[in-house]
Protein backbone atom coordinates (compact mmCIF):
# COMPACT_ATOMS: atom_id res chain seq x y z
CA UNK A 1 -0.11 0.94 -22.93
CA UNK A 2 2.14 1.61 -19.60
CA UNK A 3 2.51 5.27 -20.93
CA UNK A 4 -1.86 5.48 -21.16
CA UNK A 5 -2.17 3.64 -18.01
CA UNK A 6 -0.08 6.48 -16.10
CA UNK A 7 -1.73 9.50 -17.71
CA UNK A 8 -4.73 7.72 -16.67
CA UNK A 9 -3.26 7.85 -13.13
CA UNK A 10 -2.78 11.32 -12.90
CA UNK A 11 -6.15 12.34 -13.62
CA UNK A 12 -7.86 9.60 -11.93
CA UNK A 13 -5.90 11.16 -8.42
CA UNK A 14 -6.12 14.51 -9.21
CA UNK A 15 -2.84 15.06 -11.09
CA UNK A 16 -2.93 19.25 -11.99
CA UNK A 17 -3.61 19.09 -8.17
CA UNK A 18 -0.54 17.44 -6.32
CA UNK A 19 1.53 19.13 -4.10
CA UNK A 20 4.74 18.34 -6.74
CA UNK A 21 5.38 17.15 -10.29
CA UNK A 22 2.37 18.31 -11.31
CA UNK A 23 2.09 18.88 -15.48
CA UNK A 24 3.19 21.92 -16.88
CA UNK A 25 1.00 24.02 -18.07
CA UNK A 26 2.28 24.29 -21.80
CA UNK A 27 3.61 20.78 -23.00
CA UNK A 28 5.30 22.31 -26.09
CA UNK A 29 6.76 25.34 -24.04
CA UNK A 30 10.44 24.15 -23.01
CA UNK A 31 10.48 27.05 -20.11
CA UNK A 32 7.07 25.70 -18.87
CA UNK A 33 8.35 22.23 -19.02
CA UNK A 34 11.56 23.44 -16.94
CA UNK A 35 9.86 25.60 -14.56
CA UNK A 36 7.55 22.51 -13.62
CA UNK A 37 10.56 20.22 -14.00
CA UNK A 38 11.87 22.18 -10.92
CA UNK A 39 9.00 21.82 -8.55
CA UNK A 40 9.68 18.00 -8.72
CA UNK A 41 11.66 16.55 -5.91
CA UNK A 42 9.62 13.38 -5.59
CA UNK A 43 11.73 10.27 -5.90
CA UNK A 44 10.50 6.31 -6.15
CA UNK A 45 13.47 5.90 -4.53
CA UNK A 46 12.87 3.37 -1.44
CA UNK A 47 13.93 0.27 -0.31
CA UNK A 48 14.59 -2.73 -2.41
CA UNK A 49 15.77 -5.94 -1.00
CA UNK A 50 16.30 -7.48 -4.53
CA UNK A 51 18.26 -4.54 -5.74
CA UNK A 52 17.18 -3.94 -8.93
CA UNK A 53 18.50 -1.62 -11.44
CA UNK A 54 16.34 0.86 -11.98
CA UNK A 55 15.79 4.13 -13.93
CA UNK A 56 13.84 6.86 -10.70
CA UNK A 57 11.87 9.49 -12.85
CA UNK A 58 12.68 13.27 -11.99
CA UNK A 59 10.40 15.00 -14.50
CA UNK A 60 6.91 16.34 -14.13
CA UNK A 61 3.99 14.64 -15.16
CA UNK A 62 2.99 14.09 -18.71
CA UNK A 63 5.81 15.70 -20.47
CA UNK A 64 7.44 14.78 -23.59
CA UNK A 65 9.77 12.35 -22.14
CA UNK A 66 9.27 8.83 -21.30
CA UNK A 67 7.02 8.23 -18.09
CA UNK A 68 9.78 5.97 -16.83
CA UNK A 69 11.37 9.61 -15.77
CA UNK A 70 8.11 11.24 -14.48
CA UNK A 71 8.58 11.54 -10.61
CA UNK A 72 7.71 9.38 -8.47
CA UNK A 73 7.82 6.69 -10.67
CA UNK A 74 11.14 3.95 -11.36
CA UNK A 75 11.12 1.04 -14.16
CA UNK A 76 13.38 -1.83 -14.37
CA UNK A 77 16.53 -0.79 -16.71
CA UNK A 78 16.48 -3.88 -18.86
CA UNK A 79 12.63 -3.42 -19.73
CA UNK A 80 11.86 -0.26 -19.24
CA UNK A 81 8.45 -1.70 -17.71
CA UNK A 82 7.08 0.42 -14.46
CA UNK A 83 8.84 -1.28 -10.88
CA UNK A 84 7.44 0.94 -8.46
CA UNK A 85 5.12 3.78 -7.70
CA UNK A 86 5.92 6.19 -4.96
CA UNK A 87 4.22 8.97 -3.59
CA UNK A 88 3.71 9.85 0.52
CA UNK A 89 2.10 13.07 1.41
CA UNK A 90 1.79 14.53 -2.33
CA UNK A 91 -1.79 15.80 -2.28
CA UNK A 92 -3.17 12.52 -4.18
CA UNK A 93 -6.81 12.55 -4.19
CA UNK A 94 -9.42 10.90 -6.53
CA UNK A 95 -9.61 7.48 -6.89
CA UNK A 96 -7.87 4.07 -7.29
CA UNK A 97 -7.74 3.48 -11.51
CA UNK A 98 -8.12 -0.15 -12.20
CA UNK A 99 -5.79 0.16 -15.50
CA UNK A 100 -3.25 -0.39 -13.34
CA UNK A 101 -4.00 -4.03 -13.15
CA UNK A 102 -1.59 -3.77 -16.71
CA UNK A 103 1.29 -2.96 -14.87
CA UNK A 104 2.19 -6.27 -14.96
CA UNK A 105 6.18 -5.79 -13.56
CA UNK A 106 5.30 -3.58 -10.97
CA UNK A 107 6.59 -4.64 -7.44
CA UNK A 108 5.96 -1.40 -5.31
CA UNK A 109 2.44 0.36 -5.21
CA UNK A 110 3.19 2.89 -2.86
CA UNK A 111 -0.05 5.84 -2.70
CA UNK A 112 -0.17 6.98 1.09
CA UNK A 113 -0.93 9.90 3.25
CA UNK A 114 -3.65 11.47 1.13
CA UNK A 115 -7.16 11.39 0.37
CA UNK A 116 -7.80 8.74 -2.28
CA UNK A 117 -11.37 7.49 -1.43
CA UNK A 118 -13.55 4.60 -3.09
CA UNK A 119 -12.43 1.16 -2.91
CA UNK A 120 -9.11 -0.75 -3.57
CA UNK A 121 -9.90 -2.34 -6.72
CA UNK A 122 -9.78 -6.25 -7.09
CA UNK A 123 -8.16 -5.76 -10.22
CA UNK A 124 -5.06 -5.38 -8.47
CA UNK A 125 -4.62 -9.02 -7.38
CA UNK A 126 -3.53 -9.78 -10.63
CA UNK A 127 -0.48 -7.94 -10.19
CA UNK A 128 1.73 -11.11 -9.70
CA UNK A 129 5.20 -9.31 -8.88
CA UNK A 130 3.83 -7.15 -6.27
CA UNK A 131 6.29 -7.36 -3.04
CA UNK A 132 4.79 -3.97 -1.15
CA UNK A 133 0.70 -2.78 -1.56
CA UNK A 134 0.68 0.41 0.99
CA UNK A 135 -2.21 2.78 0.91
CA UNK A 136 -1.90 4.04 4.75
CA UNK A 137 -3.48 7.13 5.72
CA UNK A 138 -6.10 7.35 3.08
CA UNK A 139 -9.81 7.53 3.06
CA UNK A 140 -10.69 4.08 1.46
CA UNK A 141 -13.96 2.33 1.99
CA UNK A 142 -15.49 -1.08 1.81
CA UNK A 143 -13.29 -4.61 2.42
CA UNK A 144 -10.34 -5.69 1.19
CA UNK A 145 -10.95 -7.77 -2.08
CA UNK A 146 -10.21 -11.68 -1.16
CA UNK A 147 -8.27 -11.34 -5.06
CA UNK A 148 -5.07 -9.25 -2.97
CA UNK A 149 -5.01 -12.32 -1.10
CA UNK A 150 -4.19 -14.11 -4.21
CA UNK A 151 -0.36 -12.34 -4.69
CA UNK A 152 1.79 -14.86 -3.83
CA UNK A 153 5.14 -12.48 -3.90
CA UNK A 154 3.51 -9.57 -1.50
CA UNK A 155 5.35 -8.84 1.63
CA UNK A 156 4.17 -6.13 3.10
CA UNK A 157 0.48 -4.97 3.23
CA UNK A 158 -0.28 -1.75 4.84
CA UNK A 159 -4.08 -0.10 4.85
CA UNK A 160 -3.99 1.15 8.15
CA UNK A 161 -6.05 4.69 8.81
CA UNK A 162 -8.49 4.50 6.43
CA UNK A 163 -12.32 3.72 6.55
CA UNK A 164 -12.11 -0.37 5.67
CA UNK A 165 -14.61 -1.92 7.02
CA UNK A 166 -16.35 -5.59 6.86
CA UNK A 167 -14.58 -8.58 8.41
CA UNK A 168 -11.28 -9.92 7.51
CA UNK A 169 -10.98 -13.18 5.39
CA UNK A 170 -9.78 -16.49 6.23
CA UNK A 171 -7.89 -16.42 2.82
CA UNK A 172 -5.57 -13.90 4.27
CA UNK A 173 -4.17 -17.04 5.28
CA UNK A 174 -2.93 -17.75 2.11
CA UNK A 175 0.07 -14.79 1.47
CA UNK A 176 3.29 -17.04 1.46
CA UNK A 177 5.78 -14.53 2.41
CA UNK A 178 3.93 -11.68 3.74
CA UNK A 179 6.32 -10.56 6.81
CA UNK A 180 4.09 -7.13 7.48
CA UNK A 181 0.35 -6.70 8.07
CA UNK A 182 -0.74 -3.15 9.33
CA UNK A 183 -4.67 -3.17 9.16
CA UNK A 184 -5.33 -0.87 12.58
CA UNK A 185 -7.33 2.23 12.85
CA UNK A 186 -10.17 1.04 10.66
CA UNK A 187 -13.43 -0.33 11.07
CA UNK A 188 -13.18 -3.82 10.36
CA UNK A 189 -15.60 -6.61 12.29
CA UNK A 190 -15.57 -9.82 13.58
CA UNK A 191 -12.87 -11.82 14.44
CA UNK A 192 -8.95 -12.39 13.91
CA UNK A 193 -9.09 -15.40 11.85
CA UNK A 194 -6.89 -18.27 12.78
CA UNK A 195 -5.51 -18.68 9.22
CA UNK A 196 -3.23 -16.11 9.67
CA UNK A 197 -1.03 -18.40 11.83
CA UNK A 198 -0.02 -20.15 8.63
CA UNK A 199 2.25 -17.24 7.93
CA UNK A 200 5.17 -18.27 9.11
CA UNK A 201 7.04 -15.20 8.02
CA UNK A 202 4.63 -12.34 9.65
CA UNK A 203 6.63 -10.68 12.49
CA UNK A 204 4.79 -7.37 12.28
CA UNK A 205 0.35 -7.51 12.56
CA UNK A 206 -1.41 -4.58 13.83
CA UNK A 207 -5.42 -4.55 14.29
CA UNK A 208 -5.89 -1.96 17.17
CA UNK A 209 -8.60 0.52 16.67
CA UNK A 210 -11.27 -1.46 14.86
CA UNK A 211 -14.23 -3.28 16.24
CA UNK A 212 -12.56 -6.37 16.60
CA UNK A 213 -13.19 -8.98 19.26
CA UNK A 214 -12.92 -12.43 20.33
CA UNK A 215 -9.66 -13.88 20.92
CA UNK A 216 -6.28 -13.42 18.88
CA UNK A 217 -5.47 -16.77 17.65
CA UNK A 218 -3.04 -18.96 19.57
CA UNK A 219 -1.11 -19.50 16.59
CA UNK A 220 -0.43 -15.88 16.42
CA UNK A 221 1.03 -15.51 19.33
CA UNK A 222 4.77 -17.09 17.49
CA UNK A 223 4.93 -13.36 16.17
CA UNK A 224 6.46 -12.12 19.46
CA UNK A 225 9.70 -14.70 19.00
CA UNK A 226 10.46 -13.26 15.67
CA UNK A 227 12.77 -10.43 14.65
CA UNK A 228 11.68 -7.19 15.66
CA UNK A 229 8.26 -8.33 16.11
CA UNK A 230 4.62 -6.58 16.48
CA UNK A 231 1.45 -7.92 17.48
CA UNK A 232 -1.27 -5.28 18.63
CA UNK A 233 -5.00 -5.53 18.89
CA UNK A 234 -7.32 -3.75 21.38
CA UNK A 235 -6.24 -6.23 23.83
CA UNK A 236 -7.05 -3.59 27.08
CA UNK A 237 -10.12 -4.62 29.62
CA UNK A 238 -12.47 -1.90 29.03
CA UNK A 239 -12.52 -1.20 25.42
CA UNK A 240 -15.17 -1.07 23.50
CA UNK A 241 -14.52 -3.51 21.08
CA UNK A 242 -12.24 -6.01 23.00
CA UNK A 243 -9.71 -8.64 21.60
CA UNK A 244 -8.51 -11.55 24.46
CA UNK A 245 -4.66 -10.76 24.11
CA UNK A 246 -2.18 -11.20 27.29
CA UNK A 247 0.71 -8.52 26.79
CA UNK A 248 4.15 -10.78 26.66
CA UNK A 249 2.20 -14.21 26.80
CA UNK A 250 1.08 -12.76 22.60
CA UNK A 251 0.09 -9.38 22.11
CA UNK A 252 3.60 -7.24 22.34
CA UNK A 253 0.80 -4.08 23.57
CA UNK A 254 -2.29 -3.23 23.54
CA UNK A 255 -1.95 0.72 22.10
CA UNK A 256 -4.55 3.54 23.34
């Protein structure tokens, strides 16, 4: 199934297409398989705070090897079951394939800095293990399903720079360890909703450029006594779409 649910992957974000690791164009042609084998520098290689033994995939895509070593890509060692997908500024286009909902030991998700358009499929919030969801710099419509609001391990959620739009729901409220929230330059509506002070853990939130108003919630405003921390909204008099946010009383700026 994993290996299906990855070819499916490739074609569904125009794999043949990328920028790297692309499929060669004779599978049963060892010098094809090599010569694509050495376009591939892209490694699944990033930060984990659990360290986890993992095998990182070097290979190109589709070739007769296991996927675990198709760049990119890493699986746990033990299992052999996909841990992370990586790819930032690889010429990914096409869409989101729900089949990775069966993914089910996958942590990192990882897809930014192309043009992947349509929706983020709800699908996805039954990915239990997932720590990091980051599809920045993309061209994804429509809300974010309330079902991502339903991963209970996800830490950092990152959407910003795409075409999201809608308002954003209370039961974002309900992330137990979520430490980073980047949701700016979008189009989302309405207001910042007060549930998002139950996070104790959030030191980084970002909501400027949208058409946001009302007030940032008081209970937000703890962000700016945490670690490193981040709190932006359109928060300048003047802008069009204005959110109530004193720089140093909460808001840590209020950017462009």
């Amino acid at each position: 199934v994993q290996r299906y649910v990855m070819a499916v992957f490739y074609f569904s974000t125009g794999g043949g297409t990328w920028d790297e690791c692309n499929a060669p164009k004779n599978y049963s042609d060892p010098a094809a398989i090599a010569l694509a084998n050495s376009g591939c520098t892209v490694l699944a290689d990033g930060f984990d705070a659990f360290h986890f033994n993992t095998t990182i995939g070097t290979d190109s895509w589709l070739t007769p090897v296991n996927e675990c070593d198709w760049g990119g890509l890493a699986c746990l060692n033990e299992t052999l079951c996909m841990d992370r997908i990586e790819f930032e500024k690889n010429g990914l286009s096409g869409t989101l394939p729900i089949e990775l909902q069966n993914l089910n030991d996958l942590r990192y998700m990882y897809i930014e800095q192309g043009t992947t358009y349509g929706t983020i499929p709800s699908e996805y919030g039954t990915l239990s293990q997932l720590v990091a969801l980051d599809l920045d710099f993309n061209n994804l419509t429509s809300t974010i399903p309330p079902e991502i609001f339903d991963l209970k391990c996800l830490v950092h959620l990152d959407l910003n720079n795409n075409m999201l739009n809608g308002t954003i729901a209370t039961e974002i409220g309900q992330f137990k360890f979520l430490q980073f929230l980047q949701l700016h330059v979008n189009s989302f509506s309405g207001t910042i909703p007060d549930t998002l002070g139950n996070l104790k853990y959030l030191r980084i939130a970002e909501f400027h450029l949208n058409e946001l108003t009302g007030s940032m919630p008081l209970s937000m405003c703890a962000i700016s006594n945490r670690h490193d921390p981040s709190l932006t909204a359109d928060c300048d008099i003047g802008d069009a779409f204005y959110v109530n946010c004193s720089v140093h009383d909460c808001c840590t700026s209020c950017p462009f």
